[in-house]
Each structure stands twice: as structure tokens, then as C-alpha cells.
PDB file of N, CA and C in Angstrom:
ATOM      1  N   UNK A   1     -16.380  57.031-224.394  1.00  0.00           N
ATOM      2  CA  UNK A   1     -17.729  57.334-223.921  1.00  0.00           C
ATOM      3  C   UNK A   1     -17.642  57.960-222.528  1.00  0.00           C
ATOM      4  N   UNK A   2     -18.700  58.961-222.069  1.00  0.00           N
ATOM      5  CA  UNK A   2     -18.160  59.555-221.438  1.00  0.00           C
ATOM      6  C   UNK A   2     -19.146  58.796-220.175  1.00  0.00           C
ATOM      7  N   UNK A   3     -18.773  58.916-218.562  1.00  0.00           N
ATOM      8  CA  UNK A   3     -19.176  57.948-217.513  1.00  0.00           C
ATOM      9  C   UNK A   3     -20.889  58.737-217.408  1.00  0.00           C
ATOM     10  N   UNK A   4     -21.403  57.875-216.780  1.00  0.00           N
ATOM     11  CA  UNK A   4     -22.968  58.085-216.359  1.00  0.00           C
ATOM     12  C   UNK A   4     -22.772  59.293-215.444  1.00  0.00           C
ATOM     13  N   UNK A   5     -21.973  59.481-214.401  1.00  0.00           N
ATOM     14  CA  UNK A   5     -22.020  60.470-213.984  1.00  0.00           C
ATOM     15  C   UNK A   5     -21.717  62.109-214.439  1.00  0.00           C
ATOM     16  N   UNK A   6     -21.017  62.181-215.583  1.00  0.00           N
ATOM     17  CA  UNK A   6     -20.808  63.244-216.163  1.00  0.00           C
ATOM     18  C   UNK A   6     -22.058  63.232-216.834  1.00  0.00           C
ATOM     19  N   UNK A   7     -22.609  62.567-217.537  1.00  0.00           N
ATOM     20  CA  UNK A   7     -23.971  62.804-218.091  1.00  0.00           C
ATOM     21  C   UNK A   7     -25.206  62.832-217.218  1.00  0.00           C
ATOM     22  N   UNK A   8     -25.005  62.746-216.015  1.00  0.00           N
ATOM     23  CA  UNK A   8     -26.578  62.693-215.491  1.00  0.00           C
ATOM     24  C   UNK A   8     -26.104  64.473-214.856  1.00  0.00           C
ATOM     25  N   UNK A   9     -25.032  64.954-214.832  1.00  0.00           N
ATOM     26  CA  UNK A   9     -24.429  65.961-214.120  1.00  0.00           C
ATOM     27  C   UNK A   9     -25.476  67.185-215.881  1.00  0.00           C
ATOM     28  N   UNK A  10     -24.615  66.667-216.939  1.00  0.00           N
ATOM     29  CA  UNK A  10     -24.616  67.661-218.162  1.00  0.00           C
ATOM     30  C   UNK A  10     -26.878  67.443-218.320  1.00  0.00           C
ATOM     31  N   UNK A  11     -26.944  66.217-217.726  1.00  0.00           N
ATOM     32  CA  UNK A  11     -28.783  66.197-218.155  1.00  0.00           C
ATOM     33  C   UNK A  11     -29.283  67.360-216.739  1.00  0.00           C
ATOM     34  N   UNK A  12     -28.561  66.975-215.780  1.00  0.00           N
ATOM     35  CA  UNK A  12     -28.836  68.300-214.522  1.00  0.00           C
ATOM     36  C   UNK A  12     -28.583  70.117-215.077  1.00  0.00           C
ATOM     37  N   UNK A  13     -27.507  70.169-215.733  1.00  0.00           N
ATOM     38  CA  UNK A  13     -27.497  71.269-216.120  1.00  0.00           C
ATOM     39  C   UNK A  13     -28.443  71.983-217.724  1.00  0.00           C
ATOM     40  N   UNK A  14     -28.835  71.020-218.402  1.00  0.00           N
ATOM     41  CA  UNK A  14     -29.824  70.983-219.264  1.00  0.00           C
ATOM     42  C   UNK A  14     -31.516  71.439-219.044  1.00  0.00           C
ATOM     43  N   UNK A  15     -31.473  71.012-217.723  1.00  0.00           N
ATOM     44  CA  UNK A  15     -32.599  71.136-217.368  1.00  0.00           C
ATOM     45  C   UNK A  15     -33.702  72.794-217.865  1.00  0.00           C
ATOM     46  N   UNK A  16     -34.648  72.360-218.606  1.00  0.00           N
ATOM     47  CA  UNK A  16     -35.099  73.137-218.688  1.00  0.00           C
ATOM     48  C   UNK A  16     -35.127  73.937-220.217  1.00  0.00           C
ATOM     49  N   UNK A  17     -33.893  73.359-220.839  1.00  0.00           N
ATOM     50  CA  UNK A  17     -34.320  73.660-222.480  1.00  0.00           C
ATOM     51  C   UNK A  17     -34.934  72.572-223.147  1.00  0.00           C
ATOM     52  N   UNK A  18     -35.051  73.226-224.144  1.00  0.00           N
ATOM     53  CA  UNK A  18     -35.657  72.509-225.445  1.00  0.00           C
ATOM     54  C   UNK A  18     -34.708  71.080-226.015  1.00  0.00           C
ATOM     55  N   UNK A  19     -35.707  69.875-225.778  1.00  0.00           N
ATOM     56  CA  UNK A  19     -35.013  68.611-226.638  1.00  0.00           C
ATOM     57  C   UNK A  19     -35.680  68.140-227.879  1.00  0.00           C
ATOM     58  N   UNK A  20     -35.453  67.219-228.289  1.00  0.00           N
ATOM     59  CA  UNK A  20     -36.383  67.027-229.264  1.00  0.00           C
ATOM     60  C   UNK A  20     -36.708  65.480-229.655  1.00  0.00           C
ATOM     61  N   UNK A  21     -37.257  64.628-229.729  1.00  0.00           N
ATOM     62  CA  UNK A  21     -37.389  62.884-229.936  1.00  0.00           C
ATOM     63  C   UNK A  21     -36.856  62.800-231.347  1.00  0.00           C
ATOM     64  N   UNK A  22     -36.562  61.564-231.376  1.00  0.00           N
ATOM     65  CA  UNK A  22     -36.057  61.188-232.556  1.00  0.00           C
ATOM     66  C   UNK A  22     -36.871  61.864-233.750  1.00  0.00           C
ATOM     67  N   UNK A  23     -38.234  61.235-233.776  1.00  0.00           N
ATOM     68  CA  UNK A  23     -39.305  62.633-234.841  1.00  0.00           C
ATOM     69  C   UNK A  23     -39.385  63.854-234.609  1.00  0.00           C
ATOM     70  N   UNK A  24     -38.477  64.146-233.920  1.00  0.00           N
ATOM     71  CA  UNK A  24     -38.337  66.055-234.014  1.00  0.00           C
ATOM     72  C   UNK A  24     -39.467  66.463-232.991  1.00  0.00           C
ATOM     73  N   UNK A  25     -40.153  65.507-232.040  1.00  0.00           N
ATOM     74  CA  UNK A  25     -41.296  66.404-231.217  1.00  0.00           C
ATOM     75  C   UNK A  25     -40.403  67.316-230.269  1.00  0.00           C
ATOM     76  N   UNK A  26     -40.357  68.114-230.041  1.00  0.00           N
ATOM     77  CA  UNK A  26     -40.219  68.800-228.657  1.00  0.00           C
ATOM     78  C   UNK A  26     -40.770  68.983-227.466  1.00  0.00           C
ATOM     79  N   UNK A  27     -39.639  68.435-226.641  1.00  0.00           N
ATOM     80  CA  UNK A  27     -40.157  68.346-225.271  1.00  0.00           C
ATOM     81  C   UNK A  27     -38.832  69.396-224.342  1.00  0.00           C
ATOM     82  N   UNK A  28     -39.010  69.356-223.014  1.00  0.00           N
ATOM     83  CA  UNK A  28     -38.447  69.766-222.071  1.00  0.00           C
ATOM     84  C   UNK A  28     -38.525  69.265-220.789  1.00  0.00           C
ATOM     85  N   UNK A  29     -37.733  69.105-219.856  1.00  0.00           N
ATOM     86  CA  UNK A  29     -37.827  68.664-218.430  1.00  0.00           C
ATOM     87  C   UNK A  29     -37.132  69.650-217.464  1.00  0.00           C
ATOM     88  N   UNK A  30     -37.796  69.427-216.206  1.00  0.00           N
ATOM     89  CA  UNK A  30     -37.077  69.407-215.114  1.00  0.00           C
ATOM     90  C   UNK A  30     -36.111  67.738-214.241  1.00  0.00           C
ATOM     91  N   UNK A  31     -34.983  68.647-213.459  1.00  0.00           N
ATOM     92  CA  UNK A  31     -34.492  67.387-212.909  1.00  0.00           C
ATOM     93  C   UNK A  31     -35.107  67.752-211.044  1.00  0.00           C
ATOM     94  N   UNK A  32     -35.302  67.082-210.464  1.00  0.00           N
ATOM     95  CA  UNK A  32     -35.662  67.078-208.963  1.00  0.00           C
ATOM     96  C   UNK A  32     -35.696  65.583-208.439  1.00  0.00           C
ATOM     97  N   UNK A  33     -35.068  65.533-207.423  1.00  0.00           N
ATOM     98  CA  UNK A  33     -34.728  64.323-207.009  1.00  0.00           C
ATOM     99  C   UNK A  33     -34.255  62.972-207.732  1.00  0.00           C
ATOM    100  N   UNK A  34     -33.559  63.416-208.669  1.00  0.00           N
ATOM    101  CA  UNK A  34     -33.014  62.154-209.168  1.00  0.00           C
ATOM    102  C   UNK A  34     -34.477  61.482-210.154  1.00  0.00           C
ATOM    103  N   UNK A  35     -34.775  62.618-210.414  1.00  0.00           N
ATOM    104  CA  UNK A  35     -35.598  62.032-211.613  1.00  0.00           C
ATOM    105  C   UNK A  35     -36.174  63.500-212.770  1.00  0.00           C
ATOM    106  N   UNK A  36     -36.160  63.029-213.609  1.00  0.00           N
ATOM    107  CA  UNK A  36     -36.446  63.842-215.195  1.00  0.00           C
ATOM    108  C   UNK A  36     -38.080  63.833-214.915  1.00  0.00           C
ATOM    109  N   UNK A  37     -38.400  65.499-214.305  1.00  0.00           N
ATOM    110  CA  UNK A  37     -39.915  65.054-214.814  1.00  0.00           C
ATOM    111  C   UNK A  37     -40.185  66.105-216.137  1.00  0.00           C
ATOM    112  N   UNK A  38     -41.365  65.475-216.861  1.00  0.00           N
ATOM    113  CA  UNK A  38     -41.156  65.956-218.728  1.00  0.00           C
ATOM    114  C   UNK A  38     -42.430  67.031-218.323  1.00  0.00           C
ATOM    115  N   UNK A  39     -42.028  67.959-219.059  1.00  0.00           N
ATOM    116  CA  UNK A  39     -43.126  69.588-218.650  1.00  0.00           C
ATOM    117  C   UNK A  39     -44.292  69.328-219.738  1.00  0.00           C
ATOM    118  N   UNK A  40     -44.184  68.200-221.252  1.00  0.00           N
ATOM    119  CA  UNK A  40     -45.270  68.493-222.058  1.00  0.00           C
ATOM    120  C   UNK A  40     -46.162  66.787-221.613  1.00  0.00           C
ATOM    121  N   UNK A  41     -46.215  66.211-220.558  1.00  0.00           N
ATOM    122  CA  UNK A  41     -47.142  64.817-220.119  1.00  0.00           C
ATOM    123  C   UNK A  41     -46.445  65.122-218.677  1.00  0.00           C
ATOM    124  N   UNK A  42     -47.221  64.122-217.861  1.00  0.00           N
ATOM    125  CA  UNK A  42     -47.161  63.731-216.904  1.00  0.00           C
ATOM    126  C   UNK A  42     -45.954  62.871-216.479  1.00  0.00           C
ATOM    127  N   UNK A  43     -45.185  62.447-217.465  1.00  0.00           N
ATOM    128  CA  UNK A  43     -44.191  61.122-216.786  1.00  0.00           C
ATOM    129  C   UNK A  43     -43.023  62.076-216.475  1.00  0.00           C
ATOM    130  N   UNK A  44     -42.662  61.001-215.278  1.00  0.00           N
ATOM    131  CA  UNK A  44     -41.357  60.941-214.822  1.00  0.00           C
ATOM    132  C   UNK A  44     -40.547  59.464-215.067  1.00  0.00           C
ATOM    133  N   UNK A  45     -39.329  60.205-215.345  1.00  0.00           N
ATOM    134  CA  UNK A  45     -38.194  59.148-215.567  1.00  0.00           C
ATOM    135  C   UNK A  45     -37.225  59.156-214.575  1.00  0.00           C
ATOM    136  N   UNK A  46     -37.251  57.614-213.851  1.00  0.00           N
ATOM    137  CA  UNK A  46     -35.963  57.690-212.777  1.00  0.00           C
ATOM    138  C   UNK A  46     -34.764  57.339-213.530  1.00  0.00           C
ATOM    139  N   UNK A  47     -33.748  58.391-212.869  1.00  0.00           N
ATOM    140  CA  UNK A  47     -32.443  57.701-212.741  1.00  0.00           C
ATOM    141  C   UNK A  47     -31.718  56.813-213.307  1.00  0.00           C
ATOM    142  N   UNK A  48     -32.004  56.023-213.056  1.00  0.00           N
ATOM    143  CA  UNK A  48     -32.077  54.248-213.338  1.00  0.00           C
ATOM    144  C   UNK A  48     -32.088  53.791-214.501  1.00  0.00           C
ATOM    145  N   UNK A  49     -33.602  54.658-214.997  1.00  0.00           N
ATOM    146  CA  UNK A  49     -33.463  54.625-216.358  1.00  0.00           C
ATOM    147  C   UNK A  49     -32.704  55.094-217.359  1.00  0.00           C
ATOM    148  N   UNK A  50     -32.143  56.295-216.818  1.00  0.00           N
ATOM    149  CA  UNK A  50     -31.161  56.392-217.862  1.00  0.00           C
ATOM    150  C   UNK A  50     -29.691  56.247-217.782  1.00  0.00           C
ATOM    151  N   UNK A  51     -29.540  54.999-216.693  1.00  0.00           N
ATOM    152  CA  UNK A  51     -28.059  54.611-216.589  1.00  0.00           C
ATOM    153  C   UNK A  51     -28.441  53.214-217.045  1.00  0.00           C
ATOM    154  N   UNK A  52     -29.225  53.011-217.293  1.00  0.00           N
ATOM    155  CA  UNK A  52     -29.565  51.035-217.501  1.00  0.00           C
ATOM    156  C   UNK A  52     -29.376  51.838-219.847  1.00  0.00           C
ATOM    157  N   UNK A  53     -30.229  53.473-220.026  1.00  0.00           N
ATOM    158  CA  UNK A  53     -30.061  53.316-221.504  1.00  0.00           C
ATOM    159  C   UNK A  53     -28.420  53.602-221.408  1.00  0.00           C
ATOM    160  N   UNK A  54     -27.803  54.285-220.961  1.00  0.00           N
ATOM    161  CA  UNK A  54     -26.633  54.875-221.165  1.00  0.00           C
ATOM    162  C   UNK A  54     -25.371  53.305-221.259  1.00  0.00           C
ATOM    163  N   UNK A  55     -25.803  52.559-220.362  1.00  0.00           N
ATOM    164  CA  UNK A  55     -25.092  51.243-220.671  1.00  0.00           C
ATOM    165  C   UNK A  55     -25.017  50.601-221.762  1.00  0.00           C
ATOM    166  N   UNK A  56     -26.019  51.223-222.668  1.00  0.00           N
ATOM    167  CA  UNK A  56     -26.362  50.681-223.901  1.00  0.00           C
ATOM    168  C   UNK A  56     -25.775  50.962-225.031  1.00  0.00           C
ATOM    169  N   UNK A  57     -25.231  52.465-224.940  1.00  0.00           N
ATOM    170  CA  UNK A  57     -24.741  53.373-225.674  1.00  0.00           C
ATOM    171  C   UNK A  57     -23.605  52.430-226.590  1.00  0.00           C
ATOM    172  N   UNK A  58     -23.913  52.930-227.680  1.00  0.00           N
ATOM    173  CA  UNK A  58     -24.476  53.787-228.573  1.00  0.00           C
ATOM    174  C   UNK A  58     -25.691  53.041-229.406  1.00  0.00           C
ATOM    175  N   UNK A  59     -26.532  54.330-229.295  1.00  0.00           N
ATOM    176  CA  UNK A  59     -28.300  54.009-229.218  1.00  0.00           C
ATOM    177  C   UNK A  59     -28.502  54.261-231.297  1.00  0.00           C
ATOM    178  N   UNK A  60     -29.124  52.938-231.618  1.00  0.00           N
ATOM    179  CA  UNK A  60     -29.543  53.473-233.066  1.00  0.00           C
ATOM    180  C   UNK A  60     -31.487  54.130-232.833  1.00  0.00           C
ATOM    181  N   UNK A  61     -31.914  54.108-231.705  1.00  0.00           N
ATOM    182  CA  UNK A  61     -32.761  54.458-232.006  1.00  0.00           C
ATOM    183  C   UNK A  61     -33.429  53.673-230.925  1.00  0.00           C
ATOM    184  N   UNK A  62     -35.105  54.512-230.481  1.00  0.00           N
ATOM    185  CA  UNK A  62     -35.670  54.544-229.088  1.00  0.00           C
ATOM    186  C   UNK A  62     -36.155  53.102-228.705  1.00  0.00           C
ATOM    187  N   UNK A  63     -36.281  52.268-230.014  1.00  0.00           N
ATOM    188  CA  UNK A  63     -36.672  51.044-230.012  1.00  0.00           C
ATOM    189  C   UNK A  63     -36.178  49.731-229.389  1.00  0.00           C
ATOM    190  N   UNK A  64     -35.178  50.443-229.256  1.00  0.00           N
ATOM    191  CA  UNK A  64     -33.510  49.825-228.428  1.00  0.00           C
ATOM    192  C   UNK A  64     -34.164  49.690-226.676  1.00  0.00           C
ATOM    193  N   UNK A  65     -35.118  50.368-226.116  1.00  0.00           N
ATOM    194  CA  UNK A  65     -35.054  50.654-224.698  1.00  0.00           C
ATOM    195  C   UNK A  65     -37.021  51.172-224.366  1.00  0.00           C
ATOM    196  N   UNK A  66     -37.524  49.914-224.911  1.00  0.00           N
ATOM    197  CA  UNK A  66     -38.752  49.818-224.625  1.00  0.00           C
ATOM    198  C   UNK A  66     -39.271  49.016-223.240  1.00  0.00           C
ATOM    199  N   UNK A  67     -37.744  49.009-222.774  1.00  0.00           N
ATOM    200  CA  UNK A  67     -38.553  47.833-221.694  1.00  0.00           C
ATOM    201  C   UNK A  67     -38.100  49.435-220.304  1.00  0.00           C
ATOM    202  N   UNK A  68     -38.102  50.258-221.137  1.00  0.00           N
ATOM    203  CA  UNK A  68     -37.762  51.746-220.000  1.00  0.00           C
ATOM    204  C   UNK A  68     -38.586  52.151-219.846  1.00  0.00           C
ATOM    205  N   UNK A  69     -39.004  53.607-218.883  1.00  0.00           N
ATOM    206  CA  UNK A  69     -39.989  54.338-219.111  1.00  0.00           C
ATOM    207  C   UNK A  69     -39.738  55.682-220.243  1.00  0.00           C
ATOM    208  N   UNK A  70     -40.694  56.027-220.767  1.00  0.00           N
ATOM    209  CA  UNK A  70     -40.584  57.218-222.223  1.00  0.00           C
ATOM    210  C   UNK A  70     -38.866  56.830-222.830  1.00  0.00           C
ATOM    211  N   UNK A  71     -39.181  55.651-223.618  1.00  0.00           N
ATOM    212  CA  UNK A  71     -37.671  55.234-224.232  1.00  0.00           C
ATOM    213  C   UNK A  71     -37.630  56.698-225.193  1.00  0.00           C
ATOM    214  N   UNK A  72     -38.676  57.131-226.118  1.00  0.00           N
ATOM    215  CA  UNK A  72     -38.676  58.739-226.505  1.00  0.00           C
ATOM    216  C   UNK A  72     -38.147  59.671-226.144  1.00  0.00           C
ATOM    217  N   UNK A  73     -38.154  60.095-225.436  1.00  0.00           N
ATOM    218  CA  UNK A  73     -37.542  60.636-223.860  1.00  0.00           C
ATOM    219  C   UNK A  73     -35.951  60.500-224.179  1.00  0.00           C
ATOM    220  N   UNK A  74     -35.543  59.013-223.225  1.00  0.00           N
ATOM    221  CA  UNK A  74     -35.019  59.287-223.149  1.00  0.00           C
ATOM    222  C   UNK A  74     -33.685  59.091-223.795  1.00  0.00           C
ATOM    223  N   UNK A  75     -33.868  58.793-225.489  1.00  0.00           N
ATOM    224  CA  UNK A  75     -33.080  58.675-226.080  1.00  0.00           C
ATOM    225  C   UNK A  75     -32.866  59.811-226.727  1.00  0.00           C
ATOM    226  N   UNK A  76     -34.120  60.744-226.933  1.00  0.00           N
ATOM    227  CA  UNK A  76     -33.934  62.110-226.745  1.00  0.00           C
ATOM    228  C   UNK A  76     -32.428  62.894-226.330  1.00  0.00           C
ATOM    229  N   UNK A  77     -32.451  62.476-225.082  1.00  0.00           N
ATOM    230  CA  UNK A  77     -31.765  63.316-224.204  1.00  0.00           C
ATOM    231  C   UNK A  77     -30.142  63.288-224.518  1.00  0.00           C
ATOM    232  N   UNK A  78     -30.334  61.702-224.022  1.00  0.00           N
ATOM    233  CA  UNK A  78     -29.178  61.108-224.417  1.00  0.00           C
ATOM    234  C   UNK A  78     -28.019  61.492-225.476  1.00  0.00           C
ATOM    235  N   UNK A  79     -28.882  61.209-226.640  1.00  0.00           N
ATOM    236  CA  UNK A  79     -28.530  61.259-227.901  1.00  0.00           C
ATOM    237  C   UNK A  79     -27.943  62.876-228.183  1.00  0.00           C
ATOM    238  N   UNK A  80     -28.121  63.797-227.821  1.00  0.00           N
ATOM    239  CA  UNK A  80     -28.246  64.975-227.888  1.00  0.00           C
ATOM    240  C   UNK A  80     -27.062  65.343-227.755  1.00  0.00           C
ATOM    241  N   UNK A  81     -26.214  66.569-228.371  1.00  0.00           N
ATOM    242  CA  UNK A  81     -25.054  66.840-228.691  1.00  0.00           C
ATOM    243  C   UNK A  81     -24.656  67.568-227.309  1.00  0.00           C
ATOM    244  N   UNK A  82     -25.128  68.196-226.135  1.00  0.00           N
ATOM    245  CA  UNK A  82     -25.519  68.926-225.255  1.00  0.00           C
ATOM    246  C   UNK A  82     -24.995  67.902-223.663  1.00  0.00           C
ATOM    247  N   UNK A  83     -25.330  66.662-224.148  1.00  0.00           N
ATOM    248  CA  UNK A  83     -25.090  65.602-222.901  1.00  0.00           C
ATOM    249  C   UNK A  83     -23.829  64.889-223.021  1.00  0.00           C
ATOM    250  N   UNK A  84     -23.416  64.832-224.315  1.00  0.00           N
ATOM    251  CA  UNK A  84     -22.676  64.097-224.326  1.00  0.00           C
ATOM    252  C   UNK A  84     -22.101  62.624-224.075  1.00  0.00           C
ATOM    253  N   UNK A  85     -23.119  61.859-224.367  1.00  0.00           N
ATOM    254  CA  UNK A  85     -23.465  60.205-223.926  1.00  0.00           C
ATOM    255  C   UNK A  85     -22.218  59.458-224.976  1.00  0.00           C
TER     256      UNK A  85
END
């Protein structure tokens, strides 16, 4: 598995394409200051959150990380062939 820091590096360079939630919605973010903000709602996701899901790894699914913010999000991301979690 690859360390939190190579993945918060590969979610920094991501920034800005197309992801998709487990139901196929599509979303996109920016990264700025150490946090994921999502371009289709209002939330932002810190940091935090996705080194507390990434500890978790390997994710069957968003249900795993409801006590996060947009567990949708960010199992999304995670999960994604692109980040490499």
C-alpha cells in the first residue's frame, strides 16, 4: 500500500479532473490548503480526513467512513486507479 503521503501528493496532482462515487455520480475538486474543496456542493474535506480513510484501506465501500466528512467523496478519490491508495 502505498504511504499517505504519496497519495495526498497523486490527489494534489489530480486536482481538477473528473471522479466519480461509488454510483458513478461525477464530481471534481480543487486542492488549496490542505483541503479538497468539491466544485459540484459546497463541502470541503480536510486532510485528516483522508489520512484517518486511507488508514483504513482497503475500502469495500463509502459506508466504511461515515463518521468523515463526504465519505462519497472521499472514497471516490481514494479508490480510484489515478491515486493509487
Amino acid at each position: 500500500m502505498a504511504t499517505f503521503e504519496s497519495v495526498w501528493r497523486s490527489i494534489e496532482a489530480c486536482s481538477g479532473q473528473v471522479f466519480h462515487t461509488k454510483r458513478g455520480i461525477p464530481f471534481s475538486y480543487d486542492v488549496r490548503h490542505g483541503q479538497v474543496h468539491l466544485a459540484n456542493t459546497n463541502r470541503i474535506l480536510p486532510r485528516t480526513d483522508f489520512a484517518r480513510a486511507h488508514a483504513l484501506m482497503p475500502l469495500s465501500g463509502p459506508g466504511q467512513l461515515q463518521d468523515l466528512q463526504g465519505p462519497s467523496y472521499i472514497f471516490g478519490i481514494l479508490t480510484d486507479r489515478r491515486i493509487g491508495a
